[in-house]
N, C-alpha and C. Protein backbone atom coordinates (compact mmCIF):
# COMPACT_ATOMS: atom_id res chain seq x y z
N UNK A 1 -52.18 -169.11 33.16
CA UNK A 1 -53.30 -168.97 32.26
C UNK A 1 -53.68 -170.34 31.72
N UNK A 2 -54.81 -170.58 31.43
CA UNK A 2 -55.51 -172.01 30.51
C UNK A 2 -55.61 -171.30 29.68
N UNK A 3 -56.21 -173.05 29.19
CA UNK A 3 -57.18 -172.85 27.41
C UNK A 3 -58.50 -171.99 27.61
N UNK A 4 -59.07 -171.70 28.99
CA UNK A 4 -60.50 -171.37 28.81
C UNK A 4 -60.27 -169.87 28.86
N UNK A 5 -59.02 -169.30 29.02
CA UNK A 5 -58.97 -168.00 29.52
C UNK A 5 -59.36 -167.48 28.00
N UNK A 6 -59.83 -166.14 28.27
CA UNK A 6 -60.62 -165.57 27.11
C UNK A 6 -59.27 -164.45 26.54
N UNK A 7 -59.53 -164.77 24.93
CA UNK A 7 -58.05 -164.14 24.25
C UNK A 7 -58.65 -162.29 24.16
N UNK A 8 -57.15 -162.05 24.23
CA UNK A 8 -57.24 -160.42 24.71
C UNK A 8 -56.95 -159.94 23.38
N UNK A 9 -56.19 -158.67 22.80
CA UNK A 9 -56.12 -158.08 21.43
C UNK A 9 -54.91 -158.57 21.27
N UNK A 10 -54.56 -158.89 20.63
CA UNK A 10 -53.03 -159.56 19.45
C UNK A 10 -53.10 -161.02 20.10
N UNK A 11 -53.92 -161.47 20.34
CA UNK A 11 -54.20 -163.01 21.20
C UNK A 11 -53.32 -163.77 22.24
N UNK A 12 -53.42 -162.46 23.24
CA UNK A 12 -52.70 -162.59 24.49
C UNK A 12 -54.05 -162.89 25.54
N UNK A 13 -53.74 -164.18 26.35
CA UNK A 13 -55.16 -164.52 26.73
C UNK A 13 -54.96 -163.60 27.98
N UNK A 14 -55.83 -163.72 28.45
CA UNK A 14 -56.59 -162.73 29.87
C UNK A 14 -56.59 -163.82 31.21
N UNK A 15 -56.14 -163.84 32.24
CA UNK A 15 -55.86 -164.52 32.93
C UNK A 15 -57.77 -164.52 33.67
N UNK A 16 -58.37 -165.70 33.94
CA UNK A 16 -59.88 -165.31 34.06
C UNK A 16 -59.83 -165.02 35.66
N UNK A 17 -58.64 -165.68 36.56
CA UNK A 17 -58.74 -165.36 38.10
C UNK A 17 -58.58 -163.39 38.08
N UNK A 18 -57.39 -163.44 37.51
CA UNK A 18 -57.29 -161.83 37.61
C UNK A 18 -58.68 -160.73 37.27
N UNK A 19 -59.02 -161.52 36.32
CA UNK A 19 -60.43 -160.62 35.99
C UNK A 19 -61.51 -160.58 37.14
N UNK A 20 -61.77 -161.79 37.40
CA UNK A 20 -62.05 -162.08 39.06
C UNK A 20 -62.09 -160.72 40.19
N UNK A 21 -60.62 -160.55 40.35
CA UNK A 21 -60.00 -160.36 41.44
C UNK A 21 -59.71 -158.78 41.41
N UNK A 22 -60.12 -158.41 39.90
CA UNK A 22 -59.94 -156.96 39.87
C UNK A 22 -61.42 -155.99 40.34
N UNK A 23 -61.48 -155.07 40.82
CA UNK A 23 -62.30 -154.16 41.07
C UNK A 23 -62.72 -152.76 40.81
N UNK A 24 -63.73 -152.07 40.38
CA UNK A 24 -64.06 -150.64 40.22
C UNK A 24 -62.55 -150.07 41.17
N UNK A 25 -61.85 -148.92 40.18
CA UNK A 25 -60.78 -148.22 41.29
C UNK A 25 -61.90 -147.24 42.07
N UNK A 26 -62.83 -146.62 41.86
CA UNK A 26 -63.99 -146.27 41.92
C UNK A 26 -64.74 -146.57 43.11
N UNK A 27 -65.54 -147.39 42.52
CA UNK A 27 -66.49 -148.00 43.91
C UNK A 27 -66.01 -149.19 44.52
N UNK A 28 -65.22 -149.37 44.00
CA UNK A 28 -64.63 -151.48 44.86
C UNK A 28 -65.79 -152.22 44.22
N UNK A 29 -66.72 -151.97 43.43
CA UNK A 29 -67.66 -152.81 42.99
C UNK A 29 -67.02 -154.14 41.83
N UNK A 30 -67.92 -154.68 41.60
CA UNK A 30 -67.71 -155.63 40.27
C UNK A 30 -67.58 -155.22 38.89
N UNK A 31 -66.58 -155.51 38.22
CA UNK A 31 -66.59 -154.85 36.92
C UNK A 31 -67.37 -156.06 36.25
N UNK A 32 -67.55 -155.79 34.65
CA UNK A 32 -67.61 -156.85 34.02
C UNK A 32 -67.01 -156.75 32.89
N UNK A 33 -66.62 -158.05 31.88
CA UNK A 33 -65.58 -158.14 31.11
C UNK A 33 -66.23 -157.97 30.12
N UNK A 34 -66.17 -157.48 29.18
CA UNK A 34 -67.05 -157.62 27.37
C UNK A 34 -65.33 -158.04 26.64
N UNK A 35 -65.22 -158.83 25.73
CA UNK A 35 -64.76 -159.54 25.06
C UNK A 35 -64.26 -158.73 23.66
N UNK A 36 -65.90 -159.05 23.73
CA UNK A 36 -65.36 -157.86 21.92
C UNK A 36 -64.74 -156.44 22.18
N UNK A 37 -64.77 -155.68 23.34
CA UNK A 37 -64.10 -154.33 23.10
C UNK A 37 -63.12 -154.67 23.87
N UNK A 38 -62.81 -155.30 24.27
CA UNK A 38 -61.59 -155.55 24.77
C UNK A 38 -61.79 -154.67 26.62
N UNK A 39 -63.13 -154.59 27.55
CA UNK A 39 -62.77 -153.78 28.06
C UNK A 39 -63.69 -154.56 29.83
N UNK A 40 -63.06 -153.50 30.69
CA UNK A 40 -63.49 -154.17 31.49
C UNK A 40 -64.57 -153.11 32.26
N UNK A 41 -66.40 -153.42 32.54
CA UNK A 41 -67.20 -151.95 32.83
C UNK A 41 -67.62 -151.99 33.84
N UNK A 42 -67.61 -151.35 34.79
CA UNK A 42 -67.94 -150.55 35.86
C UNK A 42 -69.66 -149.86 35.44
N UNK A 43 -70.34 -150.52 35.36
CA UNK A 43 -72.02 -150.40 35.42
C UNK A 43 -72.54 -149.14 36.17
N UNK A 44 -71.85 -149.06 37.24
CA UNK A 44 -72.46 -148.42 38.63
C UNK A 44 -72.24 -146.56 38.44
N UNK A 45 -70.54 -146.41 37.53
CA UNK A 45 -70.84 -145.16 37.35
C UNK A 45 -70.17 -145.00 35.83
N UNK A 46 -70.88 -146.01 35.21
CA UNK A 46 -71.12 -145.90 33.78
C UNK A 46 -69.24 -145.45 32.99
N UNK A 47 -68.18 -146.81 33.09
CA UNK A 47 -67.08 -146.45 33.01
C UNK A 47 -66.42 -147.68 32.13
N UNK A 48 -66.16 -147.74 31.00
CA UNK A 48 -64.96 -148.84 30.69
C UNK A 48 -63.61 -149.16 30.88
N UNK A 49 -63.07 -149.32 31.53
CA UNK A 49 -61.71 -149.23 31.46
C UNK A 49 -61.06 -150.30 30.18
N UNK A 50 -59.81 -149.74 29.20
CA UNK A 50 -59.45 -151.04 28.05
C UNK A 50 -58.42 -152.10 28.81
N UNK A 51 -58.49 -153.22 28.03
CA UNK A 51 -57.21 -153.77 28.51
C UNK A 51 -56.36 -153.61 26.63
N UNK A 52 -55.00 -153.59 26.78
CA UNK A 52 -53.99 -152.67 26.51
C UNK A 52 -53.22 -154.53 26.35
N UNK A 53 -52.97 -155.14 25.38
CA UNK A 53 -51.98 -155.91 25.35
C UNK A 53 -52.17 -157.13 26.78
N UNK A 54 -53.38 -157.68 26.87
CA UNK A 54 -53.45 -158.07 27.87
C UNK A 54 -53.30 -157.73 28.93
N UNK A 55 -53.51 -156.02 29.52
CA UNK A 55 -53.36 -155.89 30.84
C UNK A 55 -54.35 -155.05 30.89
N UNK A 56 -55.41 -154.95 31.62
CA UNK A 56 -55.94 -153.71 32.43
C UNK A 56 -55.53 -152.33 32.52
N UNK A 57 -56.29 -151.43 32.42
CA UNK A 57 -55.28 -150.31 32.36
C UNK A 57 -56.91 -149.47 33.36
N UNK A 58 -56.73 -149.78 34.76
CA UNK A 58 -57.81 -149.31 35.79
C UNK A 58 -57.85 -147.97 36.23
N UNK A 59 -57.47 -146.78 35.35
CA UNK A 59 -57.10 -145.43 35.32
C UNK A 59 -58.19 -144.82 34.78
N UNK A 60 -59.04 -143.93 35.54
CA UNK A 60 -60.27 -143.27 35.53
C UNK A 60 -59.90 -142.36 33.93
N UNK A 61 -58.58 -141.75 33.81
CA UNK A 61 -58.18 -141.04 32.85
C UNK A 61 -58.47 -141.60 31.67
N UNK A 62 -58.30 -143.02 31.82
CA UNK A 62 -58.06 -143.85 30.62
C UNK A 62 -59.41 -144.72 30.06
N UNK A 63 -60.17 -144.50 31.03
CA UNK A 63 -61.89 -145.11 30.92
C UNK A 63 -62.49 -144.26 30.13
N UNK A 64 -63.61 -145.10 29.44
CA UNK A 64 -64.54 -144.88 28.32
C UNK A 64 -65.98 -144.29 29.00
N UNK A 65 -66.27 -143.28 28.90
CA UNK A 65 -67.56 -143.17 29.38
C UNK A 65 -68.91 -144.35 28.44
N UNK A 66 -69.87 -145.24 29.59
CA UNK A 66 -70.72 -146.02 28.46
C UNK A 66 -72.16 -145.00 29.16
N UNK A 67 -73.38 -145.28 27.91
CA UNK A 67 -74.36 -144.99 28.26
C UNK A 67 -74.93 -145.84 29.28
């Protein structure tokens, strides 16, 4: 991890390659990261997944429906 990596909740930074490298479990599409909720969204079929202590947690169960 660097200095540029973006800090996660209890200020555990977020590794920015991994964010990269992760994908919709879903569509294989691009997620994107929002900062302030801590979450990573899947646009395509309207899904947040949180990250949890600095980790991803890419479990359809565990995703946020967004408008």
């Amino acid at each position: 991890m660097t200095e540029d990596d973006p800090p996660a909740q209890g200020g555990t930074p977020i590794d920015r390659r991994m964010l990269e490298a992760l994908v919709c479990p879903v569509t294989q599409g691009t997620l994107s990261y929002d900062a302030a909720r801590q979450e990573l969204v899947s646009r395509a079929i309207g899904l947040a997944f949180p990250i949890r202590d600095g980790i991803p947690i890419m479990l359809v169960s565990e995703a946020r429906e967004i408008a």
